[in-house]
N, C-alpha and C. Protein backbone atom coordinates (compact mmCIF):
# COMPACT_ATOMS: atom_id res chain seq x y z
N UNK A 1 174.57 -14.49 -9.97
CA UNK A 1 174.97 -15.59 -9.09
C UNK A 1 175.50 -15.05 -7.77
N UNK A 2 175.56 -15.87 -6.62
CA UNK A 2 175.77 -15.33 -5.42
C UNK A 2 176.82 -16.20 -4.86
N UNK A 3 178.02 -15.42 -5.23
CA UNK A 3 179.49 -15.95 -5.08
C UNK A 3 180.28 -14.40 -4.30
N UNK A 4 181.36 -15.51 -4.05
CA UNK A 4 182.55 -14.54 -2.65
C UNK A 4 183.30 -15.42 -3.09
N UNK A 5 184.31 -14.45 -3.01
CA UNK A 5 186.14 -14.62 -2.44
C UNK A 5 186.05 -13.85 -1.50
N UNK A 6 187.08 -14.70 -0.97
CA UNK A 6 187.75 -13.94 0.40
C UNK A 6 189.11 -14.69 1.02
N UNK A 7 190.21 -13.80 1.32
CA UNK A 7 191.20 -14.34 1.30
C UNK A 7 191.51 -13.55 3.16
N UNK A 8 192.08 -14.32 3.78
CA UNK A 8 192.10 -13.73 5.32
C UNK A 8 193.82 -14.48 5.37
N UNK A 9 194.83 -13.30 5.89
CA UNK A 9 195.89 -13.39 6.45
C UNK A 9 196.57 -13.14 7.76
N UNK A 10 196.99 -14.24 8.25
CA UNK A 10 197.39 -13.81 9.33
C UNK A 10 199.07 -14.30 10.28
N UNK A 11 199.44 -14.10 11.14
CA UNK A 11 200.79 -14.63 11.43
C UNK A 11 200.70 -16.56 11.75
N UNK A 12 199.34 -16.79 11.46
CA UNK A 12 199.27 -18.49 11.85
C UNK A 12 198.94 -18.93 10.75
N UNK A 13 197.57 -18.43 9.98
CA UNK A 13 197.69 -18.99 8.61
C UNK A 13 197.22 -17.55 7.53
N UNK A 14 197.34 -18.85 6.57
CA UNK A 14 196.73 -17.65 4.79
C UNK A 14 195.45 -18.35 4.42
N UNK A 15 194.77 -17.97 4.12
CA UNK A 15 193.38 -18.51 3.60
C UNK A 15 192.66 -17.90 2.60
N UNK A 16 192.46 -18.33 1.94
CA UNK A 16 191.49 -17.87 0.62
C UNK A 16 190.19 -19.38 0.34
N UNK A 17 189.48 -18.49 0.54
CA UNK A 17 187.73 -19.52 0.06
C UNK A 17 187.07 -18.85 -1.09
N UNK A 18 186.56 -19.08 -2.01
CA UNK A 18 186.01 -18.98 -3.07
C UNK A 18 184.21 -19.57 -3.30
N UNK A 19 183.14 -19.52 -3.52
CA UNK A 19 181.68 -19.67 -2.78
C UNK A 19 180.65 -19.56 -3.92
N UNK A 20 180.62 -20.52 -4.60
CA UNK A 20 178.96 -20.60 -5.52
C UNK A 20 177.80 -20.56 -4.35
N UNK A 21 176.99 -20.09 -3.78
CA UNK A 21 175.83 -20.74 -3.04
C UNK A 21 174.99 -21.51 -4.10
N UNK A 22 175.19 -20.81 -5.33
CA UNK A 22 173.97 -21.42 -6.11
C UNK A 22 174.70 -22.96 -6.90
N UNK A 23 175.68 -23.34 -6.81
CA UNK A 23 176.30 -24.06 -7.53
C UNK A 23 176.14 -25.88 -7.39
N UNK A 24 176.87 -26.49 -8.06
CA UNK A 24 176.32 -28.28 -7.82
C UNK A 24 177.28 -29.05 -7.28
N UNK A 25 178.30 -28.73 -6.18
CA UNK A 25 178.70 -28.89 -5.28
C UNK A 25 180.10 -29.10 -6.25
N UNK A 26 180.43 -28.32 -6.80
CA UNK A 26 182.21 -28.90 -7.38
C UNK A 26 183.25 -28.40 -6.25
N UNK A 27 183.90 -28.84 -5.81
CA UNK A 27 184.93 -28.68 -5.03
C UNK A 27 186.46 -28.97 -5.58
N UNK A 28 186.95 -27.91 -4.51
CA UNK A 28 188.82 -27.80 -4.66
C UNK A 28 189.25 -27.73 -3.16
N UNK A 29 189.66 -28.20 -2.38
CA UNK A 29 189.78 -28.54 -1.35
C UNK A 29 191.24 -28.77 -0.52
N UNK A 30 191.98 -27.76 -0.11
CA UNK A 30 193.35 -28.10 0.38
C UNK A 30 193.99 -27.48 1.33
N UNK A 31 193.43 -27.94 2.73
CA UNK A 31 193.81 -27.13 3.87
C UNK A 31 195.16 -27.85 4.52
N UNK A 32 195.49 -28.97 4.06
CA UNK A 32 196.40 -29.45 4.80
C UNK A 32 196.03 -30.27 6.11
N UNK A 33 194.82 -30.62 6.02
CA UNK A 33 193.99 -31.16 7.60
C UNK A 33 193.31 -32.13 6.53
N UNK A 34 193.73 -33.64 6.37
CA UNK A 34 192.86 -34.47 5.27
C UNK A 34 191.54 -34.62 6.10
N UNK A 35 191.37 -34.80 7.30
CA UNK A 35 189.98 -35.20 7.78
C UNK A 35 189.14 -33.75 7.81
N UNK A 36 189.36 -32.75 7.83
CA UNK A 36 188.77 -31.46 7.47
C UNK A 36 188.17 -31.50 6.26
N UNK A 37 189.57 -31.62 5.47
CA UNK A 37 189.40 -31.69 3.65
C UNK A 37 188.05 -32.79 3.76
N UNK A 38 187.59 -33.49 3.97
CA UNK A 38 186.60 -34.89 4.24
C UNK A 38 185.35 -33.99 4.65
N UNK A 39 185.30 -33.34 5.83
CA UNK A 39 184.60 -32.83 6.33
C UNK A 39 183.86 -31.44 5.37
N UNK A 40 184.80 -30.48 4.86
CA UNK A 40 184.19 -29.94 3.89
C UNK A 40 184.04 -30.24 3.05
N UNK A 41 184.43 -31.62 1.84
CA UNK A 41 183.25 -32.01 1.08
C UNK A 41 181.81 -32.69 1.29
N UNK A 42 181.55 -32.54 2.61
CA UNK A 42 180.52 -33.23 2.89
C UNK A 42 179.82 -32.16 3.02
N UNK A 43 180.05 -30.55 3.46
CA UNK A 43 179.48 -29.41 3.04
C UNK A 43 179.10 -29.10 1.24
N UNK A 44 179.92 -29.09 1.31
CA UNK A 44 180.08 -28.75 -0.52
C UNK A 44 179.42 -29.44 -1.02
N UNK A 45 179.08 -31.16 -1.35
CA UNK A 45 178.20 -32.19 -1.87
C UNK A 45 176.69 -32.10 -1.30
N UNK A 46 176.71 -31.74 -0.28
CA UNK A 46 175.38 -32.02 0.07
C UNK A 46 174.32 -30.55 0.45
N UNK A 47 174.77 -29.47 0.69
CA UNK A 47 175.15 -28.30 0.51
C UNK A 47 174.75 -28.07 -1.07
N UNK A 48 175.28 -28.36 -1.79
CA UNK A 48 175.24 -27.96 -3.52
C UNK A 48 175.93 -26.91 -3.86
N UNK A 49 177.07 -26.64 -2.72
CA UNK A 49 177.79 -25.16 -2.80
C UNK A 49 179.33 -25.58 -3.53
N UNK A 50 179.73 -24.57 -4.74
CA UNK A 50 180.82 -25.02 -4.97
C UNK A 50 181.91 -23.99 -4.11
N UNK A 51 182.80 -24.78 -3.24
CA UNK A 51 183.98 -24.29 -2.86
C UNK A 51 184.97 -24.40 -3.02
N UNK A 52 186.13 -23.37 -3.27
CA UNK A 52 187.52 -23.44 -3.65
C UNK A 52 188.24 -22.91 -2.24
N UNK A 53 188.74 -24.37 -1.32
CA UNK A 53 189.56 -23.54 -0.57
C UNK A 53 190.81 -23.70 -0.47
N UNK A 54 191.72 -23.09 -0.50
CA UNK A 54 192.93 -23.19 -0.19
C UNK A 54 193.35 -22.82 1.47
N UNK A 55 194.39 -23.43 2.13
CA UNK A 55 194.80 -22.98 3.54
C UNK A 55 196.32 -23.10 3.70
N UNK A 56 196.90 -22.52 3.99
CA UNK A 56 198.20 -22.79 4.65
C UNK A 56 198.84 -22.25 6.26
N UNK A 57 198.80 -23.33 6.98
CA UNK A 57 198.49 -22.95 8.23
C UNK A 57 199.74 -24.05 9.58
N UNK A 58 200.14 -23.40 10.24
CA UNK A 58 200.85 -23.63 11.30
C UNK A 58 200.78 -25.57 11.74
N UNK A 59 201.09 -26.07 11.06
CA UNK A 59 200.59 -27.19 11.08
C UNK A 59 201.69 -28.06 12.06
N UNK A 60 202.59 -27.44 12.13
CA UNK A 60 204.01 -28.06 12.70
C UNK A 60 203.42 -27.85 14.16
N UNK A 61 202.69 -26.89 14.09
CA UNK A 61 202.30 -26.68 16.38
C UNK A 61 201.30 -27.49 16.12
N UNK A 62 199.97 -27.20 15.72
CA UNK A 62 199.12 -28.31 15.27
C UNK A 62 197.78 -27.78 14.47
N UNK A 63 196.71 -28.59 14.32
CA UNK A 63 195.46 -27.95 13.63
C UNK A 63 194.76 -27.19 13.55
N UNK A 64 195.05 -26.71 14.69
CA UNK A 64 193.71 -25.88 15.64
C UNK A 64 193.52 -24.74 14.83
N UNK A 65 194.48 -23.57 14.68
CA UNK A 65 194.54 -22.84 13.82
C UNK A 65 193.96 -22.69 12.66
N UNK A 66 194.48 -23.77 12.04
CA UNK A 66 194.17 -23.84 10.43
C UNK A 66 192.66 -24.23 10.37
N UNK A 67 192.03 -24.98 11.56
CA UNK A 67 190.75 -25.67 11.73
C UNK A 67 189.88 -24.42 11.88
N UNK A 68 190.00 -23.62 12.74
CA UNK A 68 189.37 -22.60 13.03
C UNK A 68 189.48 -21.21 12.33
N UNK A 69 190.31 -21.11 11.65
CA UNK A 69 190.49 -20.17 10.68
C UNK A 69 190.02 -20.29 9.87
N UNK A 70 189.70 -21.59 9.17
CA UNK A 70 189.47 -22.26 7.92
C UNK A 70 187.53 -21.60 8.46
N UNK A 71 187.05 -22.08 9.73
CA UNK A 71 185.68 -21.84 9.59
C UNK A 71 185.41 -20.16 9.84
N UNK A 72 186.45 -19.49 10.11
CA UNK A 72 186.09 -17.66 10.07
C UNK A 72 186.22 -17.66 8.86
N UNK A 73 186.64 -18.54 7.77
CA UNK A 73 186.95 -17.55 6.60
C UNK A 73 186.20 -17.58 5.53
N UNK A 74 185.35 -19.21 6.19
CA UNK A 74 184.03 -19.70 5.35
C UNK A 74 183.16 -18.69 5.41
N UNK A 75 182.83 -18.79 6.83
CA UNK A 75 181.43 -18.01 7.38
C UNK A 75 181.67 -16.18 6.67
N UNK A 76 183.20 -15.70 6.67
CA UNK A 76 182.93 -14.29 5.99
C UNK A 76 182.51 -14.91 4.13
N UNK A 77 183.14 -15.37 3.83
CA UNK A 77 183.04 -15.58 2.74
C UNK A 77 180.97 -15.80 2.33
N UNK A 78 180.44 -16.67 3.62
CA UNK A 78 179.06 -17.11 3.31
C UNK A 78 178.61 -15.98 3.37
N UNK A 79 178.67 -14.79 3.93
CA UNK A 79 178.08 -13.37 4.90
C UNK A 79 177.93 -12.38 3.17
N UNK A 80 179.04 -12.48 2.91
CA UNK A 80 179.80 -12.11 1.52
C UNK A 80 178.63 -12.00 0.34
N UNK A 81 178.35 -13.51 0.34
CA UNK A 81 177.93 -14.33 -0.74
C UNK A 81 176.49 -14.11 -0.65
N UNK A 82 175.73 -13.91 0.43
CA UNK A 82 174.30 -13.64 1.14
C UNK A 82 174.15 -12.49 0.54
N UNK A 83 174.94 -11.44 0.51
CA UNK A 83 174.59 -9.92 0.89
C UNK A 83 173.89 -9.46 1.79
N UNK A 84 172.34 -8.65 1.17
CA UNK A 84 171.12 -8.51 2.24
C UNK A 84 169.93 -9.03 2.43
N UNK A 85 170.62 -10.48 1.73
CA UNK A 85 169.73 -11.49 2.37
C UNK A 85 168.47 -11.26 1.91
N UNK A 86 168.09 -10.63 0.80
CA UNK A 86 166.34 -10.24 1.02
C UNK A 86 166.29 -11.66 -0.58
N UNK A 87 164.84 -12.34 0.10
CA UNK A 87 164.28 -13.11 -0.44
C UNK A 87 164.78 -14.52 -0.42
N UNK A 88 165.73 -15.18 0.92
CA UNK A 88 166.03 -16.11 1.17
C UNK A 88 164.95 -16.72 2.15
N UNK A 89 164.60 -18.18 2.35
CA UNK A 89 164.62 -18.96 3.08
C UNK A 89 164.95 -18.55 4.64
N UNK A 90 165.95 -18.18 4.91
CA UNK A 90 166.48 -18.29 6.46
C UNK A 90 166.58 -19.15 7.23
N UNK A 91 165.45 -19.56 7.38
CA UNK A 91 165.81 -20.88 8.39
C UNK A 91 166.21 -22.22 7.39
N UNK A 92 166.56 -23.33 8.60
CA UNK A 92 167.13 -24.25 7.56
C UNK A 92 167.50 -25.71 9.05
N UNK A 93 167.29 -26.69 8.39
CA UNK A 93 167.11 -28.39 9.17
C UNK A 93 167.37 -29.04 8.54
N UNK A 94 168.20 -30.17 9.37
CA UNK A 94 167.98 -30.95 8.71
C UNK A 94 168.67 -32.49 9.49
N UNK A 95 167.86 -33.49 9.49
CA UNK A 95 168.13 -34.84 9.82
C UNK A 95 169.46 -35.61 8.86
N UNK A 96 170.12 -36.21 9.28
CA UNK A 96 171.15 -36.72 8.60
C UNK A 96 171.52 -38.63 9.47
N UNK A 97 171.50 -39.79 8.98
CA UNK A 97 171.98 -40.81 9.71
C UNK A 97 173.02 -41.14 8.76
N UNK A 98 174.06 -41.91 9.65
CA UNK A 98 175.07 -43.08 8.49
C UNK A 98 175.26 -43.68 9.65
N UNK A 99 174.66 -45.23 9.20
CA UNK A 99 174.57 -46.68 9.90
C UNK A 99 174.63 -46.17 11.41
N UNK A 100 174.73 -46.15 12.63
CA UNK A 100 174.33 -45.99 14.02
C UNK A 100 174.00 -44.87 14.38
N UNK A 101 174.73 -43.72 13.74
CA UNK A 101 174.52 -42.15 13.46
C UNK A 101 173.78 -41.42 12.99
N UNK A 102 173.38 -41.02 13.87
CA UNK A 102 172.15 -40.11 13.62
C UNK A 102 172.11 -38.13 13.90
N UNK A 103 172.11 -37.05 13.07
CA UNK A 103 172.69 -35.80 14.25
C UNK A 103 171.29 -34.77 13.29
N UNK A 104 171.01 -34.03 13.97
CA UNK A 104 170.53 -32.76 13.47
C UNK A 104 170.89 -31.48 14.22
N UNK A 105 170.98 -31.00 12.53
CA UNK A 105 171.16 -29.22 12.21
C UNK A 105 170.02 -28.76 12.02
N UNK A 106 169.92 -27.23 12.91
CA UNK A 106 169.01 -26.26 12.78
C UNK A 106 169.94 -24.68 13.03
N UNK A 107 169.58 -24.07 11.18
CA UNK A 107 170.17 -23.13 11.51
C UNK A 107 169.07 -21.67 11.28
N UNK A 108 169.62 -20.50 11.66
CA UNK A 108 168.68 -19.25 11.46
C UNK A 108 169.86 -18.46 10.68
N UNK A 109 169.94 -17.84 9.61
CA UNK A 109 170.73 -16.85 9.21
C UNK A 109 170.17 -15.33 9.81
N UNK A 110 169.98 -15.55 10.94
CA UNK A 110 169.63 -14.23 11.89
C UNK A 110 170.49 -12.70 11.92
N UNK A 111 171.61 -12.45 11.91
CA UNK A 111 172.56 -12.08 11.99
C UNK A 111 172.95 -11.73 13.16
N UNK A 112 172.49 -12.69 14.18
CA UNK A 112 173.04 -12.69 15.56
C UNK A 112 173.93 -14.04 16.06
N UNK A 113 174.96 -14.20 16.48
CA UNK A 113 175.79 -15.75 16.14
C UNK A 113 175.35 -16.08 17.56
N UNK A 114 175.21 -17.19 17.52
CA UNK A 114 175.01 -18.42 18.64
C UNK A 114 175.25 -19.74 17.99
N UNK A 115 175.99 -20.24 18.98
CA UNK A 115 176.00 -21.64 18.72
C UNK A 115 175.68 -22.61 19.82
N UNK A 116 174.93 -23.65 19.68
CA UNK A 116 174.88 -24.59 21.02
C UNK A 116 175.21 -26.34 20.12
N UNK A 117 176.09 -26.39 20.74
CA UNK A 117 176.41 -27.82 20.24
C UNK A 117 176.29 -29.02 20.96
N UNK A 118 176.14 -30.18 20.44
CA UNK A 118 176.27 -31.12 21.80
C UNK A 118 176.39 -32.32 20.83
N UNK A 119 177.47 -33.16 21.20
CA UNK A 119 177.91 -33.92 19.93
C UNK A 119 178.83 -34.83 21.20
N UNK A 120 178.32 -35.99 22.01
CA UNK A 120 179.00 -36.93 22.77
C UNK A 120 179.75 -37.97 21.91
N UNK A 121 181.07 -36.91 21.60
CA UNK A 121 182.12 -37.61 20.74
C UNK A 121 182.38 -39.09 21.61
N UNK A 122 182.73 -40.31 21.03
CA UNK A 122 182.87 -41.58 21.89
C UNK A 122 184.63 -41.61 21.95
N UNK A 123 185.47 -41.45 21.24
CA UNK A 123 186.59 -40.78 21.50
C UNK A 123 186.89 -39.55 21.25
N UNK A 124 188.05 -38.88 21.54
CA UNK A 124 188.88 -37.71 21.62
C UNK A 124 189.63 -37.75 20.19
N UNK A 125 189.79 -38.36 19.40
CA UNK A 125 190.28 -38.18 17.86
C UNK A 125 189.66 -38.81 16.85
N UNK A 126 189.87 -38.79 15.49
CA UNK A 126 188.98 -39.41 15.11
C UNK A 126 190.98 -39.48 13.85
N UNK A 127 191.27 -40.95 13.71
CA UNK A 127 192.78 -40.74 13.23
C UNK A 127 193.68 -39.63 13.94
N UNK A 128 194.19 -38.17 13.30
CA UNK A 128 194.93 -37.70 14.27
C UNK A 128 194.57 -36.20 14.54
N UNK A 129 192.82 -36.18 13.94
CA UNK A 129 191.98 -34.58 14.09
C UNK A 129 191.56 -34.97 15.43
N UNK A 130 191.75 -34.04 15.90
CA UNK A 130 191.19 -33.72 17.35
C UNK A 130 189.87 -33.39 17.26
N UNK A 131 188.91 -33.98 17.96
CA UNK A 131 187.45 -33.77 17.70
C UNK A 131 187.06 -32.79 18.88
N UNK A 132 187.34 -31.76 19.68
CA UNK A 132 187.61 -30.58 20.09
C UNK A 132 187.64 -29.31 18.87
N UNK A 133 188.10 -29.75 17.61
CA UNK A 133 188.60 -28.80 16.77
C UNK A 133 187.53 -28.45 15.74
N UNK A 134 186.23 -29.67 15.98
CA UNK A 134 184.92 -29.24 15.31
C UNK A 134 183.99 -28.34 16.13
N UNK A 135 184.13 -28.02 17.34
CA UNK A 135 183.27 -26.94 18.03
C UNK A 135 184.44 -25.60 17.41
N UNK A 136 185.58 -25.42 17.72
CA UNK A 136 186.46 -24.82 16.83
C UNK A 136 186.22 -23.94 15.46
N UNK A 137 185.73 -25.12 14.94
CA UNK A 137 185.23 -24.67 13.22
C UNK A 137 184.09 -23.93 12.94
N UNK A 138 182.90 -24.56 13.94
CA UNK A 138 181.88 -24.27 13.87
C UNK A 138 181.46 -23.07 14.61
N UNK A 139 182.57 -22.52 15.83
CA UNK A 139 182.25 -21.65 16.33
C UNK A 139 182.64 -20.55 15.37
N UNK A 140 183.83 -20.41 14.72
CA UNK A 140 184.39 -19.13 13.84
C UNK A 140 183.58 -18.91 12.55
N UNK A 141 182.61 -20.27 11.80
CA UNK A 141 181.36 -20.31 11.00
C UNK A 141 180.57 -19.01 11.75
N UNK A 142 179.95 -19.34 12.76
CA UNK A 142 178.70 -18.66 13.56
C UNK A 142 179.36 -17.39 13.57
N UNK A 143 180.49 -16.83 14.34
CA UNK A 143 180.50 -15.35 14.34
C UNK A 143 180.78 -14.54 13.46
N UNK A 144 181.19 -15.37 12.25
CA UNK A 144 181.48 -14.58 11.18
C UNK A 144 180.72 -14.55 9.84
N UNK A 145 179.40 -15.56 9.89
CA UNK A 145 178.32 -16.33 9.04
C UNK A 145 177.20 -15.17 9.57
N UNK A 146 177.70 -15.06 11.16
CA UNK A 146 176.34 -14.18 12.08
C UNK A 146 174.93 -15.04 11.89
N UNK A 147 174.80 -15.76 11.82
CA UNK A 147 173.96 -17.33 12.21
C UNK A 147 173.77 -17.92 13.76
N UNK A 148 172.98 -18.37 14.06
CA UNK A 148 172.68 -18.69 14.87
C UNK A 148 172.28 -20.51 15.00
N UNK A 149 173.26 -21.28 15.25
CA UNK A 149 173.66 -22.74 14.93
C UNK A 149 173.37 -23.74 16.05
N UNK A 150 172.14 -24.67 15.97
CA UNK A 150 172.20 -25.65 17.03
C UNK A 150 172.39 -26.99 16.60
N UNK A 151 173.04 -27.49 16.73
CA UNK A 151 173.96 -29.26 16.78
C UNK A 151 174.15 -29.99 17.70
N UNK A 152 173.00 -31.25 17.15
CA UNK A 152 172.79 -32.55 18.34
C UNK A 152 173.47 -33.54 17.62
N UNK A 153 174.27 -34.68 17.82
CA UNK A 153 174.35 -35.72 17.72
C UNK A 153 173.76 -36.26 18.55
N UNK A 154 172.36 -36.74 18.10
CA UNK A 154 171.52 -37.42 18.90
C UNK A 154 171.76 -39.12 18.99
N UNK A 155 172.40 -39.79 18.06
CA UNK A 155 172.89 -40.95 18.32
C UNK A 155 174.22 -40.92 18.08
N UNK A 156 174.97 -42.56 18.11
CA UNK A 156 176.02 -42.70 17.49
C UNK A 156 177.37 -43.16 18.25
N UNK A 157 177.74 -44.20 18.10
CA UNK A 157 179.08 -44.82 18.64
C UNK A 157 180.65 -44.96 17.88
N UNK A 158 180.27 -44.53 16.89
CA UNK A 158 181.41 -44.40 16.04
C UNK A 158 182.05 -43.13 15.73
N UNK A 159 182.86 -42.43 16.40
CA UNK A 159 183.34 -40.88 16.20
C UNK A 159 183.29 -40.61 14.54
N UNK A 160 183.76 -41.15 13.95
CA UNK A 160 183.57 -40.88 12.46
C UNK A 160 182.24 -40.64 12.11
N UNK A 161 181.34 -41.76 12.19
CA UNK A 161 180.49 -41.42 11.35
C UNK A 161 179.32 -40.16 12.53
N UNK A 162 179.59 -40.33 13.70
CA UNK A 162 179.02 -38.79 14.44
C UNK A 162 179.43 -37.93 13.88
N UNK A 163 180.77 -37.57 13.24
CA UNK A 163 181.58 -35.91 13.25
C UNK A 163 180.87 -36.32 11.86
N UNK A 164 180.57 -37.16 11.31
CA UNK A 164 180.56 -36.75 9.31
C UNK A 164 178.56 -36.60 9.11
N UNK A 165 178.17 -37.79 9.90
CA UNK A 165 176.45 -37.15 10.37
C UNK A 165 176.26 -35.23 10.44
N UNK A 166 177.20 -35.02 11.53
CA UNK A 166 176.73 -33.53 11.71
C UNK A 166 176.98 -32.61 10.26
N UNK A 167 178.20 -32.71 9.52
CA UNK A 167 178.35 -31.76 8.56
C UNK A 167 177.52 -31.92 7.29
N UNK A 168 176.70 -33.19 7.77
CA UNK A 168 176.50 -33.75 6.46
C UNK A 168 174.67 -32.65 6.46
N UNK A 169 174.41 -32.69 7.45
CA UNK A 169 173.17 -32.58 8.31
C UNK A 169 173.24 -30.65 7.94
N UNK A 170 174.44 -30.08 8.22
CA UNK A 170 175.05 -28.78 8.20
C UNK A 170 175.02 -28.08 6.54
N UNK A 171 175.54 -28.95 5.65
CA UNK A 171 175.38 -28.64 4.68
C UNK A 171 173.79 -28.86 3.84
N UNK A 172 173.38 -29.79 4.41
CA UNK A 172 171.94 -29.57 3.88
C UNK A 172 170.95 -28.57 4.67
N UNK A 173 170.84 -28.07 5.83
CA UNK A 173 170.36 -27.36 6.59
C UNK A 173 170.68 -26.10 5.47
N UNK A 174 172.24 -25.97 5.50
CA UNK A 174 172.89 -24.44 5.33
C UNK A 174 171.93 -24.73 3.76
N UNK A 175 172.23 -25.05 3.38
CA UNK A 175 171.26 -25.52 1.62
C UNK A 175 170.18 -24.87 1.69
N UNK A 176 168.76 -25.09 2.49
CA UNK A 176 167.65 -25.27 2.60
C UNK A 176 167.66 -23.60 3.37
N UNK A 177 168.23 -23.02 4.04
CA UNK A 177 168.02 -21.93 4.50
C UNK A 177 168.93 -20.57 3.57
N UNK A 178 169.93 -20.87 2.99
CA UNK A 178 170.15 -19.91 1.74
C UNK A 178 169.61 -19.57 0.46
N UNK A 179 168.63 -20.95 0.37
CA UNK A 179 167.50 -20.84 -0.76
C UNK A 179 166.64 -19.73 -1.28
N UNK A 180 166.48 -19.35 -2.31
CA UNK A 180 165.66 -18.31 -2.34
C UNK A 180 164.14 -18.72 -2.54
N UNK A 181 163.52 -17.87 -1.86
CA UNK A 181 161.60 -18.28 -1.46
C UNK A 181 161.24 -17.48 -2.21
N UNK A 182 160.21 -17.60 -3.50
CA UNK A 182 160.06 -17.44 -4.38
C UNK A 182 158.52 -16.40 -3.62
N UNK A 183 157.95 -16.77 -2.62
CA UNK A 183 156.94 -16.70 -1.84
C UNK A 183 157.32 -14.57 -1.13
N UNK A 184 158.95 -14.86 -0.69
CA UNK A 184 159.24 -13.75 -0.16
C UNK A 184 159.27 -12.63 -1.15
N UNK A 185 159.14 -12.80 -2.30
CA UNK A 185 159.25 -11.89 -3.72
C UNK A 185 160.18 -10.68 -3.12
N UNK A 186 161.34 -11.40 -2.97
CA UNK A 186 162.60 -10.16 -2.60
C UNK A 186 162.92 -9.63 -1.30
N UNK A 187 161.89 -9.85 -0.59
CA UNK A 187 161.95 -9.43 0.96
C UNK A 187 162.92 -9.96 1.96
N UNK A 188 163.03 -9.08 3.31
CA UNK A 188 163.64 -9.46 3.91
C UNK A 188 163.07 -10.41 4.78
N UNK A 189 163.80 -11.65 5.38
CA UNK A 189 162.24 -12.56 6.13
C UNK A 189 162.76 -11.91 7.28
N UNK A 190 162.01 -11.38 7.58
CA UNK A 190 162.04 -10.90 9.37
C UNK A 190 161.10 -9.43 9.32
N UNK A 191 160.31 -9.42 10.48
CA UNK A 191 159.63 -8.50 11.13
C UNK A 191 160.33 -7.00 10.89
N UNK A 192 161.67 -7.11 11.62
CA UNK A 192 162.21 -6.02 11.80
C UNK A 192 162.90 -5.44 10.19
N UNK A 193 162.45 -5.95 9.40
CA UNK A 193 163.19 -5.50 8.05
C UNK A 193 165.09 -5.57 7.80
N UNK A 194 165.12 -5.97 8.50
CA UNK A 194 166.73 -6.29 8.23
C UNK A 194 167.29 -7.44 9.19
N UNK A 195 168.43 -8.35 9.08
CA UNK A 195 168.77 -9.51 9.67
C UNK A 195 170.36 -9.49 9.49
């Protein structure tokens, strides 16, 4: 099975993530950020990944921290859980709507990080998460996943269901490109023999 722990400490927060890739999405979920906690079961369920995360993080200054830590500690943990990658899928898409919302994910497990996002949040919070704090998440995913991540919210007037479209879109993408290709019989997918 292709599982990680990984526990990351630091003077803002403590983090430990735990990582079935192959698993049927059971989740444990407790960063102290409830609209996060929301946000990664919509990874985990749709995804099919079981995650155990725990966070404890600076919450009295505010989220940001714990938001963005929380996604460096995923992405080592996913890097972890991959190994050398030989006989995966790699790439990975995927369309996602809920009622006006519409967003797509396209990811490459390249091992070069990029991210381009574009997500015309209609407000600045969504309750009292700062929707600033999902480019945040997603950026510390990418450099530490070493993925290469593009995110449109191509429709959508409701900040909620935009920010929950994209992860939803994220976890099935990330799904579809950690897969193993039965086709690659063990290989690495790329030209250059390593990624």
């Amino acid at each position: 099975m292709r599982t990680a722990e990984v526990t990351r400490n630091t003077l803002e927060t403590q983090i430990t993530v735990k990582i079935n890739l192959d698993g049927s999405g059971e989740r444990h979920l407790d960063t102290g950020v409830p609209f996060l906690d929301h946000m990664l079961e919509q990874i985990s369920r749709h995804g099919l990944f079981d995650l155990h995360i725990v966070a404890k993080g600076d919450l009295h200054i505010d989220a940001h921290h714990t938001v963005e830590d929380t996604g460096i500690t995923l992405g080592m943990a996913f890097t972890k859980a991959l190994g050398d990658k030989k006989g995966i899928v790699r790439y990975g898409h995927s369309y996602v709507p809920l009622d006006e919302a519409l967003s797509r994910v396209v990811i490459d497990l390249s091992g070069r990080p990029g991210l381009h996002q574009d997500i015309p949040f209609t407000r600045a919070s969504i309750g009292s998460f700062d929707v600033d704090l999902v480019f945040e998440f997603f950026q510390g995913f990418v450099n530490h996943a070493l993925c290469t991540l593009h995110i449109d919210n191509l429709k959508g007037v409701n900040s909620h269901h935009q920010c929950e479209t994209v992860f939803k879109a994220f976890g099935r993408a990330l799904r579809m490109a950690v897969a193993i290709d039965e086709r690659q019989q063990g290989a690495i997918p790329s030209t250059k023999g390593a990624l």
